[in-house]
Protein backbone atom coordinates (compact mmCIF):
# COMPACT_ATOMS: atom_id res chain seq x y z
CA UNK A 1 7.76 265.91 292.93
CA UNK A 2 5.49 264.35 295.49
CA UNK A 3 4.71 265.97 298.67
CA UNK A 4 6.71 263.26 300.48
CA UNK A 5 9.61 264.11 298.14
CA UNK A 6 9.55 267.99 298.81
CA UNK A 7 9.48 267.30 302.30
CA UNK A 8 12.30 265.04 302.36
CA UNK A 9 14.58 267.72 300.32
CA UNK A 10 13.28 270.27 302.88
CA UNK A 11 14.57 267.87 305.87
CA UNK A 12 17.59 267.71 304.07
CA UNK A 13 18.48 270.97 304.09
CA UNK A 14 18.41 270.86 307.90
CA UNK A 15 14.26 271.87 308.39
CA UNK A 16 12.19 270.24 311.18
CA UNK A 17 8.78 269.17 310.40
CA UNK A 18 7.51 272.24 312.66
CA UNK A 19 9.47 274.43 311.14
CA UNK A 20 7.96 273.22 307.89
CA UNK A 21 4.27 273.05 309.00
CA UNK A 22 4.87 276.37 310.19
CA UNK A 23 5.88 278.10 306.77
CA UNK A 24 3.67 276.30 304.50
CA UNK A 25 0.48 277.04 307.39
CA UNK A 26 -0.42 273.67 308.38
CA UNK A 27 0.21 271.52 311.89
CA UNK A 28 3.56 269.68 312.72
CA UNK A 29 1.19 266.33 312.46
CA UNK A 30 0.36 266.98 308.88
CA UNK A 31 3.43 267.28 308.01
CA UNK A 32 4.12 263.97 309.17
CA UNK A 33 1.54 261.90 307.84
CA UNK A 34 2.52 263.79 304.56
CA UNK A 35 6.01 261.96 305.20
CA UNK A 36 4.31 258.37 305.74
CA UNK A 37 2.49 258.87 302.36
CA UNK A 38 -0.46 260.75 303.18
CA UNK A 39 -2.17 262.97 300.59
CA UNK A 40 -1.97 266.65 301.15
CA UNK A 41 -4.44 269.75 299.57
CA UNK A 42 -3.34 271.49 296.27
CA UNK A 43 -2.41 274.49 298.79
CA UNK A 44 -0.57 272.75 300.86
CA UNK A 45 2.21 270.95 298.06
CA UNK A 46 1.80 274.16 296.02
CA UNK A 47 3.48 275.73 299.31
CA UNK A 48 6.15 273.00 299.94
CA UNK A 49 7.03 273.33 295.70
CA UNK A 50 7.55 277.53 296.48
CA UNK A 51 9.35 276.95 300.07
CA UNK A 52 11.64 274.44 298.20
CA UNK A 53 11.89 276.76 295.09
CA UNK A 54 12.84 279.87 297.22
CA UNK A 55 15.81 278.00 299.05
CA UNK A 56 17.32 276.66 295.65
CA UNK A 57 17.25 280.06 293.96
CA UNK A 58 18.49 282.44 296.72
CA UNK A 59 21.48 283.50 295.16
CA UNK A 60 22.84 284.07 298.53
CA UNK A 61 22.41 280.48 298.52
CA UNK A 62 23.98 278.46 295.33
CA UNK A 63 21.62 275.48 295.36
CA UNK A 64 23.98 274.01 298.15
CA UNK A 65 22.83 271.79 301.32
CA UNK A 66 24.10 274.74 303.86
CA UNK A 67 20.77 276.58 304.22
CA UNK A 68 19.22 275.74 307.91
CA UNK A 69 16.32 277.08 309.75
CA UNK A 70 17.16 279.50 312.25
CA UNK A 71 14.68 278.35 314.63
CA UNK A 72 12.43 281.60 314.26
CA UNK A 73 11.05 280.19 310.90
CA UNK A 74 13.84 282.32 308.58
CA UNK A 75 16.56 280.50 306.81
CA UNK A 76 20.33 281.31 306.77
């Protein structure tokens, strides 16, 4: 997946681009010019693959669309 396409499952599953830039340890605006197509480091999509990853095999969490930020950077 491209970075554009991580990010978009992230947003999916209810994430704000803050709350993103703030797991994966870059700014809110790199986030978004990753969403308009910008290229992002290695680091920086290896981080969106393991954020992504981590949601989809929680098993408290069966791959489904209800895991949200909680607004203090943890998930639900």
């Amino acid at each position: 997946m491209t970075a554009k396409e991580l990010l978009n499952a992230l947003i999916s599953k209810g994430f704000l681009q803050r709350e993103i830039a703030k797991e994966v340890g870059v700014s809110q605006p790199t986030i978004h010019r990753a969403l308009r197509g910008s290229s992002v480091s290695y680091e920086t999509g290896k981080a969106l693959e393991r954020l992504l990853e981590s949601l989809e095999q929680d098993p408290g969490n069966p791959e489904s669309n209800d895991t949200a930020p909680t607004g203090d950077g943890s998930v639900l």
